[in-house]
N, C-alpha and C. Protein backbone atom coordinates (compact mmCIF):
# COMPACT_ATOMS: atom_id res chain seq x y z
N UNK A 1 -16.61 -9.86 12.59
CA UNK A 1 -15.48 -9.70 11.68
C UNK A 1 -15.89 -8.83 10.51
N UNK A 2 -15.15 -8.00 10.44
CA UNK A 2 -15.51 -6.94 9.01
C UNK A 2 -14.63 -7.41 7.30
N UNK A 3 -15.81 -7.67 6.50
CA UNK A 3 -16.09 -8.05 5.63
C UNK A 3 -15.72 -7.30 4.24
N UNK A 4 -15.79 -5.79 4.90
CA UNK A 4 -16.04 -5.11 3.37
C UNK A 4 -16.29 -3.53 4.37
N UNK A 5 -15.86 -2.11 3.69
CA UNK A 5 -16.23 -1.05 4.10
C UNK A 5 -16.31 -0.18 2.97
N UNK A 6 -16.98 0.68 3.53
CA UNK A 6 -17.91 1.65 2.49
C UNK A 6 -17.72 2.83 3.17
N UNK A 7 -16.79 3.96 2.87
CA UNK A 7 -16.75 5.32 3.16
C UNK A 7 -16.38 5.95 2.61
N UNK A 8 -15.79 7.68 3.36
CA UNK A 8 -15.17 8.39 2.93
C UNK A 8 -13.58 8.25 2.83
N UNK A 9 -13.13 7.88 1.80
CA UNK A 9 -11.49 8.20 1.98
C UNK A 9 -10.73 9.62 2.69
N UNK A 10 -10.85 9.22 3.84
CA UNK A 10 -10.35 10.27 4.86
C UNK A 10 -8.42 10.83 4.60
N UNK A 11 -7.74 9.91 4.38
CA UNK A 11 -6.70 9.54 3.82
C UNK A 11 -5.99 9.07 3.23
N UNK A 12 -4.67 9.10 2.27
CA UNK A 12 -3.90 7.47 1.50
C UNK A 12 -2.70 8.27 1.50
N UNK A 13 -1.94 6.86 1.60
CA UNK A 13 -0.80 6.67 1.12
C UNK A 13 -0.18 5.32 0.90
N UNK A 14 0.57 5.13 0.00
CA UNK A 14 1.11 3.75 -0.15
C UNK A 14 1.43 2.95 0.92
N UNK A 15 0.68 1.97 1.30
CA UNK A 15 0.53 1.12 2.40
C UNK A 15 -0.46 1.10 3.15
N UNK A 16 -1.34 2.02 3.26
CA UNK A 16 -2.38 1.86 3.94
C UNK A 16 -3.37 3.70 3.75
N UNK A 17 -4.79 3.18 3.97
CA UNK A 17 -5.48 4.30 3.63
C UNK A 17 -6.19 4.70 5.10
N UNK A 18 -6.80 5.29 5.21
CA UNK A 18 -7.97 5.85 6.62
C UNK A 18 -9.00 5.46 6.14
N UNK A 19 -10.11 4.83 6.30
CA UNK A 19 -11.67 5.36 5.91
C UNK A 19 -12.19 5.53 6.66
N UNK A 20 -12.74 6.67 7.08
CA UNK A 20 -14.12 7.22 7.76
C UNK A 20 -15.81 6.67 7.55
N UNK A 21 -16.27 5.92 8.84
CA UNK A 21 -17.58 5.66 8.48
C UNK A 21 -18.35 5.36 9.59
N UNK A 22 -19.39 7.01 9.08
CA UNK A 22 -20.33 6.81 10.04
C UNK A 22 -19.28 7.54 11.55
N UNK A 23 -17.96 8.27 10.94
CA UNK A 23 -17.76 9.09 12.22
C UNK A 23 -16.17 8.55 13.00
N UNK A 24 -16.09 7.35 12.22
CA UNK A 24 -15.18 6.01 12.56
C UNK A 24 -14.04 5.57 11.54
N UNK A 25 -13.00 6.42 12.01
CA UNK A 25 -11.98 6.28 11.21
C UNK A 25 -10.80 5.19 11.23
N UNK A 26 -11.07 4.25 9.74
CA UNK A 26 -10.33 2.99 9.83
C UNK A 26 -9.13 2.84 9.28
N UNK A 27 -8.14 2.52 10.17
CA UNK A 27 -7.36 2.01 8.68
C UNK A 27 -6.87 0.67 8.30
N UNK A 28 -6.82 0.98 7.27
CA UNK A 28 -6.32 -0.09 6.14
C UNK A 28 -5.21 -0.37 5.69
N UNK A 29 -4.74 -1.45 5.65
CA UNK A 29 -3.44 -1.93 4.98
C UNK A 29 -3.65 -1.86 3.76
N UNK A 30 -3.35 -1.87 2.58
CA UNK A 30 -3.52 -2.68 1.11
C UNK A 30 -2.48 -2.18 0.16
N UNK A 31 -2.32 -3.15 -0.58
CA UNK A 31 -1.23 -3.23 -1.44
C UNK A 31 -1.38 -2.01 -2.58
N UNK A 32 -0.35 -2.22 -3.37
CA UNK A 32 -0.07 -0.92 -4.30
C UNK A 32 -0.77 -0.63 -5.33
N UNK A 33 -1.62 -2.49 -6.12
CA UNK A 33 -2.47 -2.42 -6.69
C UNK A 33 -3.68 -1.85 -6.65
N UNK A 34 -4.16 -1.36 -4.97
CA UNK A 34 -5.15 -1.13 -4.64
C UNK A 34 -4.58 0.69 -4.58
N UNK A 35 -3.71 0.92 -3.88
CA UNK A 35 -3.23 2.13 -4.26
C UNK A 35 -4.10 2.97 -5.64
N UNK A 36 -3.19 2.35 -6.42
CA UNK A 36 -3.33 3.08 -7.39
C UNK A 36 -4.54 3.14 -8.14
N UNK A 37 -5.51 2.46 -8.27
CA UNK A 37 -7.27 2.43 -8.46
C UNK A 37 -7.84 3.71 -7.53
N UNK A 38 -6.68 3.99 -6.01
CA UNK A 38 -8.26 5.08 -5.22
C UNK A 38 -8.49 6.32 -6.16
N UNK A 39 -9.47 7.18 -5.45
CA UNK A 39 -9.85 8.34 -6.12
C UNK A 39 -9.37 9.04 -5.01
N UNK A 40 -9.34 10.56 -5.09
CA UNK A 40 -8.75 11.31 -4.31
C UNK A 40 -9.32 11.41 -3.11
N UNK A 41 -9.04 11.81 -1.97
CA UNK A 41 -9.22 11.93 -0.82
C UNK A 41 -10.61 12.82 -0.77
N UNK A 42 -11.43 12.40 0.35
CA UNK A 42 -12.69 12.94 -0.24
C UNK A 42 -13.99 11.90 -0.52
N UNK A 43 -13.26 11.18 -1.54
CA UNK A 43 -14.41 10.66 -1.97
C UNK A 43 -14.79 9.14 -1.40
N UNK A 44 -15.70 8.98 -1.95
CA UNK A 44 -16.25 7.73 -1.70
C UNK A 44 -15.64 6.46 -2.25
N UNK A 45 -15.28 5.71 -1.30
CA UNK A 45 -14.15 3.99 -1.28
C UNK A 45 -15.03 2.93 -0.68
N UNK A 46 -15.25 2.09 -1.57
CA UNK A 46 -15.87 0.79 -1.15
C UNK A 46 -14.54 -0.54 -1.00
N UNK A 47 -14.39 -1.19 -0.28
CA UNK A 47 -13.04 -1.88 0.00
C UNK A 47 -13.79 -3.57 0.27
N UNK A 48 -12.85 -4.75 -0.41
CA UNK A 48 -13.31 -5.66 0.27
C UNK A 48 -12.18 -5.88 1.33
N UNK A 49 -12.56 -6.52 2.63
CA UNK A 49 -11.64 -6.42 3.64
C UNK A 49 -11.60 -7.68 4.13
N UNK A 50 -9.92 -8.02 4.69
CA UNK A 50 -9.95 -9.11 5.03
C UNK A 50 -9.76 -8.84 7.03
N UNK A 51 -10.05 -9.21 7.82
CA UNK A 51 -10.02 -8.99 9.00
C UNK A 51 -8.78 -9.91 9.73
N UNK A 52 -7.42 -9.30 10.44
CA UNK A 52 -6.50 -10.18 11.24
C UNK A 52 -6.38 -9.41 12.42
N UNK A 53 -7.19 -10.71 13.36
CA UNK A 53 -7.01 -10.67 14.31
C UNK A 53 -5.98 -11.34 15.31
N UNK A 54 -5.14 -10.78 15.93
CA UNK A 54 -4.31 -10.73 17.19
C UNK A 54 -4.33 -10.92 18.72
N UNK A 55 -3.38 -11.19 18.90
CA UNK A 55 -3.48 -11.20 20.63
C UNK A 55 -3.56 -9.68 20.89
N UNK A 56 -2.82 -8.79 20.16
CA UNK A 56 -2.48 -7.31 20.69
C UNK A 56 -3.05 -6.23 19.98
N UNK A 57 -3.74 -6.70 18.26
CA UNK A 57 -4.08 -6.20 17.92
C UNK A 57 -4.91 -6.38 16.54
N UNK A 58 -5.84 -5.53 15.71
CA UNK A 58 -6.99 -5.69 14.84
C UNK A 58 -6.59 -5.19 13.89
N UNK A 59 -5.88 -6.00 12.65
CA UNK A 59 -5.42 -5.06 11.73
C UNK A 59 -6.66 -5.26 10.70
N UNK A 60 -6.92 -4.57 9.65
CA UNK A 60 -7.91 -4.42 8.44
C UNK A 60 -6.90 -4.51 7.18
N UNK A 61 -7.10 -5.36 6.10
CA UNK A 61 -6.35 -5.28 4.88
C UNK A 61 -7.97 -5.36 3.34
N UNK A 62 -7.03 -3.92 3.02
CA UNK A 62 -8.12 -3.73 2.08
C UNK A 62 -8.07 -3.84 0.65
N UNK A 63 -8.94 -4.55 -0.20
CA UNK A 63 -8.39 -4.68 -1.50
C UNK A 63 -9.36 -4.22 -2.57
N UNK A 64 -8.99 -3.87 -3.36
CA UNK A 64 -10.13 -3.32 -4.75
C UNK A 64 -11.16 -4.48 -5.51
N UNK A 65 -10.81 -5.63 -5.63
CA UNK A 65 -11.64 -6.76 -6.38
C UNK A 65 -11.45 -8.15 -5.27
N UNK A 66 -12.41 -8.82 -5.02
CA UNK A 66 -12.77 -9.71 -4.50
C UNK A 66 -11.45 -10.96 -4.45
N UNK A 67 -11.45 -11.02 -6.32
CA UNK A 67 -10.24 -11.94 -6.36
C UNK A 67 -8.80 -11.60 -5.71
N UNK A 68 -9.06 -10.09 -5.54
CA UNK A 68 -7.40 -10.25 -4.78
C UNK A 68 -7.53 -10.57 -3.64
N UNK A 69 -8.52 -10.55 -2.90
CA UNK A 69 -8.56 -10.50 -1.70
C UNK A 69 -8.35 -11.95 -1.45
N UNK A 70 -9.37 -13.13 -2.21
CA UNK A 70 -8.66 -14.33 -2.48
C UNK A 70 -7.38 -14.34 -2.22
N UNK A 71 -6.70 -13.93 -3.38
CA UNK A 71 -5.53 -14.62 -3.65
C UNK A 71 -4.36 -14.16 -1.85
N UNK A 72 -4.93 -12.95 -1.56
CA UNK A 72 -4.34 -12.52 -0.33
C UNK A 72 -4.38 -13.50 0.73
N UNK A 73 -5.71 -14.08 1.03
CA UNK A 73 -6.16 -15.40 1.84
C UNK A 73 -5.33 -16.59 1.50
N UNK A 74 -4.91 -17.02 0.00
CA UNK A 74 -4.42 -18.19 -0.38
C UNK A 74 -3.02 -18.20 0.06
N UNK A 75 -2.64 -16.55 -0.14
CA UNK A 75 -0.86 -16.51 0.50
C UNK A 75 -0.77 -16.63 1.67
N UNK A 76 -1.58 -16.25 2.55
CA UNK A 76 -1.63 -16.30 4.21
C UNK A 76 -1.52 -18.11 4.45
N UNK A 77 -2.22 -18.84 3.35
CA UNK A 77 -2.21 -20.46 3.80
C UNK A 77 -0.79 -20.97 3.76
N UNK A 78 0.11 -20.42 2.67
CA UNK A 78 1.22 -20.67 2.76
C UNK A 78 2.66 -20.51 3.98
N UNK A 79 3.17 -21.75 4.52
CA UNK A 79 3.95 -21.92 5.71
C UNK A 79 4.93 -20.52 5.18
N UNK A 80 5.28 -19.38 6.51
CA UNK A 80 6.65 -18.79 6.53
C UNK A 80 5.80 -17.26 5.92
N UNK A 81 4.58 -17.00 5.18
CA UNK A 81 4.10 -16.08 4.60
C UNK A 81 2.70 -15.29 5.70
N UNK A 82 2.91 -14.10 6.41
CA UNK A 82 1.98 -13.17 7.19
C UNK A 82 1.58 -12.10 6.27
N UNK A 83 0.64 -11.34 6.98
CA UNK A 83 -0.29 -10.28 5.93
C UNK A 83 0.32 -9.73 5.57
N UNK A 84 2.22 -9.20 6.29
CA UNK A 84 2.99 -8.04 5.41
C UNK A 84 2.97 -8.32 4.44
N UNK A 85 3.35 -9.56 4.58
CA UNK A 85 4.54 -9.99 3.01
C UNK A 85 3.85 -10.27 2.05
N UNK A 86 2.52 -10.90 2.81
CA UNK A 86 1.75 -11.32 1.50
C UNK A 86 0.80 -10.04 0.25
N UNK A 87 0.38 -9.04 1.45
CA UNK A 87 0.48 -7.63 0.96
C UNK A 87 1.74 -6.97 0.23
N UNK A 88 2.99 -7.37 0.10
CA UNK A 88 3.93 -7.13 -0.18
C UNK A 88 4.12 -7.55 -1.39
N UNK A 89 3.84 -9.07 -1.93
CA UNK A 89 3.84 -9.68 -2.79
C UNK A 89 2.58 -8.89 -3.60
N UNK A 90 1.75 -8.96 -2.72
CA UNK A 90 0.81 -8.02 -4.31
C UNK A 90 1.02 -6.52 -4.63
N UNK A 91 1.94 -6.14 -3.95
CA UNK A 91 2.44 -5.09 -4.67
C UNK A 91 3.65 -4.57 -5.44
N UNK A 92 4.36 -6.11 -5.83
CA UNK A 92 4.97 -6.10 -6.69
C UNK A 92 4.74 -7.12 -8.05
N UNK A 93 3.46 -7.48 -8.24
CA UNK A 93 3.41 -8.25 -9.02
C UNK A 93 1.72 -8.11 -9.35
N UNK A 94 1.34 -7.98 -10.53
CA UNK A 94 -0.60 -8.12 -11.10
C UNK A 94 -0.38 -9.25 -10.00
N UNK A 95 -1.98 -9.46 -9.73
CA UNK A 95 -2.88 -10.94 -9.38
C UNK A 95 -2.90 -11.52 -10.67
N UNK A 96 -2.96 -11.22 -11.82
CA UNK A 96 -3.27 -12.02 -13.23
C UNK A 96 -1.67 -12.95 -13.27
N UNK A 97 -0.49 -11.84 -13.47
CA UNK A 97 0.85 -12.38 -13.71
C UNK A 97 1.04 -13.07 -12.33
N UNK A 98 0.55 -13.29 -11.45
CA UNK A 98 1.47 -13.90 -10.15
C UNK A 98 0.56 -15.04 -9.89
N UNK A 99 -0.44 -15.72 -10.31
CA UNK A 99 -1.79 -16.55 -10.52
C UNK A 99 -1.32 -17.17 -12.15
N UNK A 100 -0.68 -16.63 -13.17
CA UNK A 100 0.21 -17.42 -13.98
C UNK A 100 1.52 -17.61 -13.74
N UNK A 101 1.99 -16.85 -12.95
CA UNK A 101 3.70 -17.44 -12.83
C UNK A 101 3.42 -18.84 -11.48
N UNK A 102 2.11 -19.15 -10.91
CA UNK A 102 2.48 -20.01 -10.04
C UNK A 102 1.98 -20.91 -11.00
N UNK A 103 1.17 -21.12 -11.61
CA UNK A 103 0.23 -21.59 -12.28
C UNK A 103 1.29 -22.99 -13.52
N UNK A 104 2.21 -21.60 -14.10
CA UNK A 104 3.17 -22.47 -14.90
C UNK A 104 4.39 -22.85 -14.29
N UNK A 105 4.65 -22.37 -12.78
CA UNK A 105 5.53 -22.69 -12.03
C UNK A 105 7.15 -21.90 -13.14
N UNK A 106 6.27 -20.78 -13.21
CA UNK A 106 7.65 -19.62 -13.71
C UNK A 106 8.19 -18.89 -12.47
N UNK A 107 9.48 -19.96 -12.26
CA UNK A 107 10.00 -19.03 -10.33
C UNK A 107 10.94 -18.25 -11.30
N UNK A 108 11.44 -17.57 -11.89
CA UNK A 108 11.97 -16.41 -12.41
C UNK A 108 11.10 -15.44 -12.42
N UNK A 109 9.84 -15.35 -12.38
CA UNK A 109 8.73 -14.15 -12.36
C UNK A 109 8.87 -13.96 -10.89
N UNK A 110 8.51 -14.97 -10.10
CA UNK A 110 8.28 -15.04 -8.80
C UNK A 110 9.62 -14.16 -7.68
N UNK A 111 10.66 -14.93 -8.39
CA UNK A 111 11.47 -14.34 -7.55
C UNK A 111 12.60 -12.94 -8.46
N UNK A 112 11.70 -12.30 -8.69
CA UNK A 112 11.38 -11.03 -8.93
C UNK A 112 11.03 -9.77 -7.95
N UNK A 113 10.13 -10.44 -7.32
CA UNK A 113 9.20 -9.58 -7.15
C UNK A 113 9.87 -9.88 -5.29
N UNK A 114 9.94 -8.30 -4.90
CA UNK A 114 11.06 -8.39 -3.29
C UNK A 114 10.30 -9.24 -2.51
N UNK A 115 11.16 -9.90 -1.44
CA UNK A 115 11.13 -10.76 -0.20
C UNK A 115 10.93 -11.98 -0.73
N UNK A 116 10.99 -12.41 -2.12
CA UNK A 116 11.01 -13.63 -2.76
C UNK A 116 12.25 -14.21 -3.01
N UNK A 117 12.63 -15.60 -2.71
CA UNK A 117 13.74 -16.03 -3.31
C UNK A 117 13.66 -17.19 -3.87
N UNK A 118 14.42 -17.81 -4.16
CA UNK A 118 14.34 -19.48 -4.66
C UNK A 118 13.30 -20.65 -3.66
N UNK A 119 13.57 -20.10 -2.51
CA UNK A 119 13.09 -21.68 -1.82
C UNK A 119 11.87 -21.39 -1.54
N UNK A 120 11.16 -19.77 -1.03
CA UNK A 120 9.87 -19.10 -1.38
C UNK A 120 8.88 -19.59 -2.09
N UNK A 121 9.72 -19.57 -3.71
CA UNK A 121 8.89 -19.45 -4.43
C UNK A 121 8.93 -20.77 -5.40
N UNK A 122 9.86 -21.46 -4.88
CA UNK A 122 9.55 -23.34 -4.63
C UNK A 122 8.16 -22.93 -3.78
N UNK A 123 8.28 -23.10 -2.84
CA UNK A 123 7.24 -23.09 -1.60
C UNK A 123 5.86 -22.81 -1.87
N UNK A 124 5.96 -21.68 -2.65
CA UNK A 124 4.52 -20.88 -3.23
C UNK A 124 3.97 -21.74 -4.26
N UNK A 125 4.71 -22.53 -5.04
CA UNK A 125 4.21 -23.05 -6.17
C UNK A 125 3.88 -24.51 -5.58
N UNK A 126 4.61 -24.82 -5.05
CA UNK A 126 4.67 -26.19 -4.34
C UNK A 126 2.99 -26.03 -3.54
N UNK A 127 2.73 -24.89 -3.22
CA UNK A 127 1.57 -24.97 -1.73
C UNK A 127 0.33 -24.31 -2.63
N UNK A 128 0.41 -23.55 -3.78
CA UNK A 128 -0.39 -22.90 -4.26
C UNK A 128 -1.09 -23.57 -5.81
N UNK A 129 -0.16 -23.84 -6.45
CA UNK A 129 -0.45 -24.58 -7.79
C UNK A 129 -1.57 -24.97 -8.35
N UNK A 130 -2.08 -25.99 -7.47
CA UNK A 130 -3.52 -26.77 -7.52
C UNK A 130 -4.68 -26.10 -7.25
N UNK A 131 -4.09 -24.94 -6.39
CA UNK A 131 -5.59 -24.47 -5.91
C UNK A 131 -5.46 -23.01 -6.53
N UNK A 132 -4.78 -22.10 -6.98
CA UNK A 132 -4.90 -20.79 -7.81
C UNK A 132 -5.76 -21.15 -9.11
N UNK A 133 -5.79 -22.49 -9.30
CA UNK A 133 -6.72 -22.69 -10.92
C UNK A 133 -8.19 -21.87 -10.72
N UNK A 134 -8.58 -22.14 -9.67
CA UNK A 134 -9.87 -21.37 -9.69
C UNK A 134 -9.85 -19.05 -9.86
N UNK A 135 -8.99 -19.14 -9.28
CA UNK A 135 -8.64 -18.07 -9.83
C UNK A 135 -8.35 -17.67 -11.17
N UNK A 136 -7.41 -18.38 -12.01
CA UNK A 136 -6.96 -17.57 -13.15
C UNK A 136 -8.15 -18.10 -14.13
N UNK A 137 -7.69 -16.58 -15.22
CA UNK A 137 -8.85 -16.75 -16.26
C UNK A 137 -8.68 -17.93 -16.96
N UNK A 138 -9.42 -18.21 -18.09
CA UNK A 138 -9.70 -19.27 -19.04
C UNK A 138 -8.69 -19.18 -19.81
N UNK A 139 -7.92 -18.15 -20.38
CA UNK A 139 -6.64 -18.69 -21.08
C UNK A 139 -5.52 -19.24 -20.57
N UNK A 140 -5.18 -18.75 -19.20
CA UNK A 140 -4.33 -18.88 -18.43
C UNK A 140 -4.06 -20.63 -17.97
N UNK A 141 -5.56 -20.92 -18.10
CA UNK A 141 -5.75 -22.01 -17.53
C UNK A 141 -5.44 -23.31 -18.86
N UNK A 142 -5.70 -22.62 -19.47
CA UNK A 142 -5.84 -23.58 -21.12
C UNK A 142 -4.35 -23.69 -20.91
N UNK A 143 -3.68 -22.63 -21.12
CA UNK A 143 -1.76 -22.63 -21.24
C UNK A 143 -1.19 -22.83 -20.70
N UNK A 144 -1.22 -23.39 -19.21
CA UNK A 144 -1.53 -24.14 -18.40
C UNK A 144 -1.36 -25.62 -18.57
N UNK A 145 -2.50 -25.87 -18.85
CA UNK A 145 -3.29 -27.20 -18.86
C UNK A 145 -1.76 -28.04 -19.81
N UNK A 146 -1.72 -27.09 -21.31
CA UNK A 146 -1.14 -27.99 -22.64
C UNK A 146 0.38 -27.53 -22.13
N UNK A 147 0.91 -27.02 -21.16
CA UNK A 147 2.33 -27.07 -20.46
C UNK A 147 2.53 -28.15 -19.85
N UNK A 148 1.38 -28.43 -18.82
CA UNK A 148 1.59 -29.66 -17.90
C UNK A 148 1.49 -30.95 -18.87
N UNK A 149 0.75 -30.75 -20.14
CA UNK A 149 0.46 -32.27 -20.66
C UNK A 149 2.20 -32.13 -21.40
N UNK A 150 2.50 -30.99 -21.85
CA UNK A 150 3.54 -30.82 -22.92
C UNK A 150 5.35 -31.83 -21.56
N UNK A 151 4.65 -31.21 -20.35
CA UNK A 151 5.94 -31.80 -19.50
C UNK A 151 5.87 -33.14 -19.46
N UNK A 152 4.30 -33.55 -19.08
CA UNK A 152 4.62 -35.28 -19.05
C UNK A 152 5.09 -35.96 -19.91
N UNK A 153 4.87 -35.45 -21.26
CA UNK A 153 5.24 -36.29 -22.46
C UNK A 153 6.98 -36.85 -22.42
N UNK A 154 7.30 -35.00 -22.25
CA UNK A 154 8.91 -35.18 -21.87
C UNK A 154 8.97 -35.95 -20.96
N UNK A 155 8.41 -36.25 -19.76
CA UNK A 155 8.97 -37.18 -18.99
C UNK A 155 8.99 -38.44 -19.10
N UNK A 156 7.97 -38.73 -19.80
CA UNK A 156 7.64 -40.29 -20.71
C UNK A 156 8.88 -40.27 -21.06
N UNK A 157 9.16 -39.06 -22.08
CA UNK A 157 9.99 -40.28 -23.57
C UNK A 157 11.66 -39.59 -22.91
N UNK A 158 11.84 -39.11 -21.78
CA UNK A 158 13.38 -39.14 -20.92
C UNK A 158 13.25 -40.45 -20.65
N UNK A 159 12.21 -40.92 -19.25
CA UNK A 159 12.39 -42.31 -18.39
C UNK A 159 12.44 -43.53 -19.70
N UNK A 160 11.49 -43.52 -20.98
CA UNK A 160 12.23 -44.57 -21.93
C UNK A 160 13.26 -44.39 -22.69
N UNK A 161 13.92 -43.02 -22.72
CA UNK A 161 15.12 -43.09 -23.56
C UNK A 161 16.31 -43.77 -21.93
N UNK A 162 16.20 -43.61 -20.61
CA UNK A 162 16.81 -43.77 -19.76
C UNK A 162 16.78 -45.73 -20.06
N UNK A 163 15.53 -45.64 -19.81
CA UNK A 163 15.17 -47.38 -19.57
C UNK A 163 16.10 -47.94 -20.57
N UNK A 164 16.56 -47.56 -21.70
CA UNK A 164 17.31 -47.77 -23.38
C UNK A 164 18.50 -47.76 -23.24
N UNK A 165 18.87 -47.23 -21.85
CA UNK A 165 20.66 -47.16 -21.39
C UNK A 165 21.16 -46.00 -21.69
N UNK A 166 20.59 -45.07 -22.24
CA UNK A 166 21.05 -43.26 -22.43
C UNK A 166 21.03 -42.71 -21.12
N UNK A 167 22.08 -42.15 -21.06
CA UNK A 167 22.19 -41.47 -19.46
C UNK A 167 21.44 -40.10 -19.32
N UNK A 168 21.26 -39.84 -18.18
CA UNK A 168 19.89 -38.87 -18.00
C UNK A 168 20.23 -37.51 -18.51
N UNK A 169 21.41 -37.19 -18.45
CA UNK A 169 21.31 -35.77 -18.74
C UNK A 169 21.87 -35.37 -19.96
N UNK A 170 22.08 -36.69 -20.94
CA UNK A 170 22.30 -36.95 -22.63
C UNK A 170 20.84 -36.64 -23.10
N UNK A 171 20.03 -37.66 -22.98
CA UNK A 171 18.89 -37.58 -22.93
C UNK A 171 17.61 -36.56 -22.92
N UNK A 172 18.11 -35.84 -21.49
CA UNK A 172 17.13 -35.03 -20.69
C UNK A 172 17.47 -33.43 -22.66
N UNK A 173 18.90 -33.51 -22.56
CA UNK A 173 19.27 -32.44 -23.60
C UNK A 173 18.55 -32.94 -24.68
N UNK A 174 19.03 -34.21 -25.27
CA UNK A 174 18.27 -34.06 -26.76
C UNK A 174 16.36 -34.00 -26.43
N UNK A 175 16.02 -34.50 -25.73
CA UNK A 175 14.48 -34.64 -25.53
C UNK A 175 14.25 -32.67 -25.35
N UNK A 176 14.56 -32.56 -24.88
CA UNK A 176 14.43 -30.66 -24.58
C UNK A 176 14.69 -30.31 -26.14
N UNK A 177 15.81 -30.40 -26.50
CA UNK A 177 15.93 -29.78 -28.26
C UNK A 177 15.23 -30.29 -28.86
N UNK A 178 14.16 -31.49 -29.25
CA UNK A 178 13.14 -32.03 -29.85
C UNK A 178 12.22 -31.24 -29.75
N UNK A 179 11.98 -31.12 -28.38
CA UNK A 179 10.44 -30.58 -27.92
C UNK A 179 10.72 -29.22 -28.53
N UNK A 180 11.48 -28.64 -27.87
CA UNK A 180 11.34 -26.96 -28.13
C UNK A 180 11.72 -26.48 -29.65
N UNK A 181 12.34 -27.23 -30.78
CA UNK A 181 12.85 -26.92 -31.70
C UNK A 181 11.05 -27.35 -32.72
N UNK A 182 10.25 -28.31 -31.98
CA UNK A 182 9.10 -28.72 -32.60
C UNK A 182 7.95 -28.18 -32.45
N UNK A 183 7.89 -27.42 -30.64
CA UNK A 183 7.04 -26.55 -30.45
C UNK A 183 6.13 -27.38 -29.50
N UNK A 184 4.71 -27.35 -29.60
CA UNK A 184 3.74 -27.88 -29.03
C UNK A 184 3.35 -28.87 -29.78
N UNK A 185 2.62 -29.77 -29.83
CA UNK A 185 1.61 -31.12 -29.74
C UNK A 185 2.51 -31.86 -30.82
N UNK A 186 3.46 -32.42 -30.18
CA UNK A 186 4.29 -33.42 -30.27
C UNK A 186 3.69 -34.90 -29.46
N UNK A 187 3.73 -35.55 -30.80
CA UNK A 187 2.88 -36.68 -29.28
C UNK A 187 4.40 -37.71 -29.30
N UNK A 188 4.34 -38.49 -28.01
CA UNK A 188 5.24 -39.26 -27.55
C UNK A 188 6.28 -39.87 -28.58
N UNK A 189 5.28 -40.48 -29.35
CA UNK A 189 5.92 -41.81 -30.21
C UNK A 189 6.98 -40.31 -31.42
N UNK A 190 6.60 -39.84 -31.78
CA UNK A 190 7.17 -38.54 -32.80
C UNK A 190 8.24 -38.48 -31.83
N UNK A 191 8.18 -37.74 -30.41
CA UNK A 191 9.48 -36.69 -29.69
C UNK A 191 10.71 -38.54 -30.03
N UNK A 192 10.47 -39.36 -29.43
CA UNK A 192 10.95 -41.06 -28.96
C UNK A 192 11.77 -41.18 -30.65
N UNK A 193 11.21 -40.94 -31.69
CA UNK A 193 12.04 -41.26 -32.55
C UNK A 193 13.07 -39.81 -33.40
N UNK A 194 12.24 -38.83 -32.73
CA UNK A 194 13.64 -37.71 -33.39
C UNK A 194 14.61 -37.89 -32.70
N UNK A 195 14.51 -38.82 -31.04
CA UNK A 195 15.32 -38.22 -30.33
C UNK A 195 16.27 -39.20 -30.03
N UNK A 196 16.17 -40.66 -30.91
CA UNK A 196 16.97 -42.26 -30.94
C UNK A 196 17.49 -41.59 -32.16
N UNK A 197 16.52 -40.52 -33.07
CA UNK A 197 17.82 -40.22 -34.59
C UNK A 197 18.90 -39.61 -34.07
N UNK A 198 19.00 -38.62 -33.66
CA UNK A 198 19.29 -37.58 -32.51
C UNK A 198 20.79 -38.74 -31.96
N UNK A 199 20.31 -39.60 -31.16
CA UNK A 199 21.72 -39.94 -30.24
C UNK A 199 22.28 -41.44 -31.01
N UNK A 200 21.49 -41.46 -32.16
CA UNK A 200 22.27 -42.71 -32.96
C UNK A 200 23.60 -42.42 -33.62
């Protein structure tokens, strides 16, 4: 299985390149990100490669940094998603922004970007979430982290304003205008009493 190639860029164009090596001209699938990094035809292309193999046939998908090539592997795990699309997806979206839009579960970024729609990119976040952390950088991950703690809180002090006899979507509103009108590190007991002033 081929790993990685090292040649002459014999050819490119958006969607796939040639490399020549050693006499042996390959080609490559790779997305637009990778596109636009080559150097002109001619020169020398080092590629990391992911290898799909077929009943009928050997395709090569080639990417500029290791991590995309990851993240290319992580989309292939996902049910309903093959090398087009998932090549497809990285060429409408950074690996940085599409590794934070799953990350904070922003499906308005997601379904953005073509052959994406709502239930997709449910799907992507739903199948990807937990495991892209190793991918994104250290801020990503921090902003992240104080989103997911920032949601549970809300969900705390909805299910006890619910438990209190406030109906859910009275509730669900003032707890949202608390939080967001207060910002970040709101702790429980604070959001629980702006939000009994709120519906008294």
């Amino acid at each position: 299985m081929i790993a990685s190639l090292q040649g002459k860029l014999k050819s490119k164009c958006p969607g796939y390149i040639t490399v020549e090596v050693n006499g042996i001209g390959y080609r490559v699938f790779i997305p637009l990100s990778t596109f636009y990094e080559l150097a002109d035809e001619g020169a020398e292309v080092a590629l990391n490669i992911f290898t799909a193999v077929r009943e009928d046939a050997i395709h090569l998908y080639g990417f500029r940094t290791y991590e995309e090539k990851q993240l290319f592997e992580l989309l292939l795990s996902v049910n309903g998603i093959g090398p087009k699309l998932a090549i497809s997806l990285l060429s409408g979206i950074s690996s940085a922004d599409f590794i934070r839009a799953v990350f904070t579960e922003d499906r308005q970024t997601l379904t953005k970007i073509p052959g994406v729609g709502k239930k997709m990119a449910d799907r992507i976040i739903l199948e990807l979430r937990d495991r892209v952390i190793k991918l994104a950088p250290e801020e990503s991950r921090e902003e992240a982290k104080a989103e997911s703690t920032l949601d549970a809180v809300r969900e705390d002090a909805l299910s006890a304003l619910v438990n209190l006899g406030y109906k859910k979507s009275l509730a669900k509103t003032v707890v949202d205008r608390v939080v967001d009108s207060a910002g970040d590190g709101l702790a429980l007991e604070v959001i629980l009493k702006r939000a009994l002033k709120e519906l008294s």
